[in-house]
C-alpha atoms as a PDB file:
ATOM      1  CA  UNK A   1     157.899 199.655  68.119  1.00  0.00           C
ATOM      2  CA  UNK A   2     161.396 199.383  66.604  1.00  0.00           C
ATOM      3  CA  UNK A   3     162.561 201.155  70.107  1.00  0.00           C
ATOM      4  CA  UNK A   4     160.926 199.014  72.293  1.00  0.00           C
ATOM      5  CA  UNK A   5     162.330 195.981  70.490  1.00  0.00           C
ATOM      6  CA  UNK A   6     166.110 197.277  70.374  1.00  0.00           C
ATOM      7  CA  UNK A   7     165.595 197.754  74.354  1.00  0.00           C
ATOM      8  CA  UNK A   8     163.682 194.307  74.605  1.00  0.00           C
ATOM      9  CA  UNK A   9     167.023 192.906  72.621  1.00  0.00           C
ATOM     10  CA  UNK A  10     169.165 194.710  75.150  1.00  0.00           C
ATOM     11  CA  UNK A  11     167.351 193.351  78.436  1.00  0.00           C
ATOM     12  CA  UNK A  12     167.274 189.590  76.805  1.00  0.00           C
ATOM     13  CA  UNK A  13     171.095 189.620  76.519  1.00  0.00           C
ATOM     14  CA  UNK A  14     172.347 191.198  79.518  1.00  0.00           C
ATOM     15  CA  UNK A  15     169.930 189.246  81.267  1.00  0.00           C
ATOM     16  CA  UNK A  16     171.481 185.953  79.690  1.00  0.00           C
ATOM     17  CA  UNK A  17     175.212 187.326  80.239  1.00  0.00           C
ATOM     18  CA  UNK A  18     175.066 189.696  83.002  1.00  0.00           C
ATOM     19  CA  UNK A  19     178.208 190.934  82.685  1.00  0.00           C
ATOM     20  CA  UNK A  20     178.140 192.311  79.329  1.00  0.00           C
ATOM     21  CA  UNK A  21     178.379 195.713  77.893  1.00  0.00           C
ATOM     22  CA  UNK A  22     175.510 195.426  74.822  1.00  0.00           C
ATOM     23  CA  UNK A  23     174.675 197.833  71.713  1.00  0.00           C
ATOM     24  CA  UNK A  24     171.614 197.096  69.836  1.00  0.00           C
ATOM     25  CA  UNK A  25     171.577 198.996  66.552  1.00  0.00           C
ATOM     26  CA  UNK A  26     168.615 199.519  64.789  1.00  0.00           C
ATOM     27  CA  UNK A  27     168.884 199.131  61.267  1.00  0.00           C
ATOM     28  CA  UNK A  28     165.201 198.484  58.847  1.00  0.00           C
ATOM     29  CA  UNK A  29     162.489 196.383  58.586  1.00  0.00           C
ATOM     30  CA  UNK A  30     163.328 194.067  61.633  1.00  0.00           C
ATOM     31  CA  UNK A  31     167.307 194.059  61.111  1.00  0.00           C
ATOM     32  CA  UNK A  32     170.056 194.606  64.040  1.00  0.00           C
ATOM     33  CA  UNK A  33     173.236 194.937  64.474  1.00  0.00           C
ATOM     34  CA  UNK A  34     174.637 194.145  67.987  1.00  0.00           C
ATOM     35  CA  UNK A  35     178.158 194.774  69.902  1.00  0.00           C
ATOM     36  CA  UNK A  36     179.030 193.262  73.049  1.00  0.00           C
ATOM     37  CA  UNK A  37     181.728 192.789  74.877  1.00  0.00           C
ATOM     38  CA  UNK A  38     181.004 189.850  77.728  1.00  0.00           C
ATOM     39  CA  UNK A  39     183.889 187.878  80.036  1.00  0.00           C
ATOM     40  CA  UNK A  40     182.001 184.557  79.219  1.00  0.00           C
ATOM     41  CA  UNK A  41     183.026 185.049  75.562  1.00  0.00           C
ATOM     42  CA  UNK A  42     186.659 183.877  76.623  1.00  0.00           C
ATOM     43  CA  UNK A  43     187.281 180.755  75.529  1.00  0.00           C
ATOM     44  CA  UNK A  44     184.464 180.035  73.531  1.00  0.00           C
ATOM     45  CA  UNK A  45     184.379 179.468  69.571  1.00  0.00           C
ATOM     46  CA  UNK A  46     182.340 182.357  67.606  1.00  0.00           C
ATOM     47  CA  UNK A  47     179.718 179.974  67.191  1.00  0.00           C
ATOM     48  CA  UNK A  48     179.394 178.753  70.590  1.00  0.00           C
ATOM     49  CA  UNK A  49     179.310 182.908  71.213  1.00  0.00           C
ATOM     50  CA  UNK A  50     176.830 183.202  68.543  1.00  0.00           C
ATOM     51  CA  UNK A  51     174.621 180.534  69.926  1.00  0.00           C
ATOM     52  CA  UNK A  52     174.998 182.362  73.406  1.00  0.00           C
ATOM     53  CA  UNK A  53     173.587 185.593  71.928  1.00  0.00           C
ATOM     54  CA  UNK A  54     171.137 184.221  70.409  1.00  0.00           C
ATOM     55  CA  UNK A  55     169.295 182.074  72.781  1.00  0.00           C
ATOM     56  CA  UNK A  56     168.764 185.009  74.175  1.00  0.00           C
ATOM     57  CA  UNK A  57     166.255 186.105  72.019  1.00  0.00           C
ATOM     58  CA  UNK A  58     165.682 183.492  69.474  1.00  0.00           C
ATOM     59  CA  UNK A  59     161.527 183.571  69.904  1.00  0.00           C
ATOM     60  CA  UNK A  60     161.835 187.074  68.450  1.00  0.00           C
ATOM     61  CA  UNK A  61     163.034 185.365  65.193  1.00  0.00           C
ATOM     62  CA  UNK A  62     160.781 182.736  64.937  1.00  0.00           C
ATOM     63  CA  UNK A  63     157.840 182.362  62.970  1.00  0.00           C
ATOM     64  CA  UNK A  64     156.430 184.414  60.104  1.00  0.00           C
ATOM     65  CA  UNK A  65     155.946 187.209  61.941  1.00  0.00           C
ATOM     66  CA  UNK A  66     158.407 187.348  63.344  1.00  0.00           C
ATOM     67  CA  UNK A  67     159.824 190.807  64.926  1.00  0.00           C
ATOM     68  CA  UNK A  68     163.307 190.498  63.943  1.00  0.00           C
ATOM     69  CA  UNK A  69     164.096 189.141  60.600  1.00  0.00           C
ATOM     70  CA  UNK A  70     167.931 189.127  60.764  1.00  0.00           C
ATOM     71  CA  UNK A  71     170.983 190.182  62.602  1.00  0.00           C
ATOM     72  CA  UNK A  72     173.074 191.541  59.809  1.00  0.00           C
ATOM     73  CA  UNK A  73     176.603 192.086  61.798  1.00  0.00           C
ATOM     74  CA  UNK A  74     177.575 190.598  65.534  1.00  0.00           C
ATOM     75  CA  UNK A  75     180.229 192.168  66.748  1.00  0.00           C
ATOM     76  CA  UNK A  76     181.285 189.800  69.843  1.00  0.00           C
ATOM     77  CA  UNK A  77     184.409 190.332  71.739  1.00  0.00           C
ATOM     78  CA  UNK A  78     185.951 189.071  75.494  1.00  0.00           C
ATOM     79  CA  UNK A  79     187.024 191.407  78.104  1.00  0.00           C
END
């Protein structure tokens, strides 16, 4: 399951910024940690990156049960 939710990660954000180069890394129990390097990121605050990334999957971490419980480090950088 963990698998098919890294790659489920992975599709939401390069689907939301097409252009970026992602890493989704598994750690436990529903945490991540994700690098990505994107042109959009240019220009923008962290959090306004932040909020980027994570619109891309924020259903995942909503909820109880939800499937992700935290992204522990977000490693976001232009290119």
């Amino acid at each position: 399951m963990t698998t098919d939710l890294t790659t489920e990660i992975k599709q939401r954000i390069e689907s939301t910024i097409p252009d970026a180069q992602v890493e989704v890394i598994q750690g436990g129990n529903g945490h991540f940690a994700l690098k990505i390097i994107a042109e959009v990121f240019e220009g923008l605050s962290p959090v306004k990156q932040h909020q980027l990334v994570y619109s891309a999957f924020a259903d995942l971490m909503s909820g109880a049960n939800a499937p992700v419980h935290a992204i522990d480090k977000m490693d976001l950088r232009a290119r």
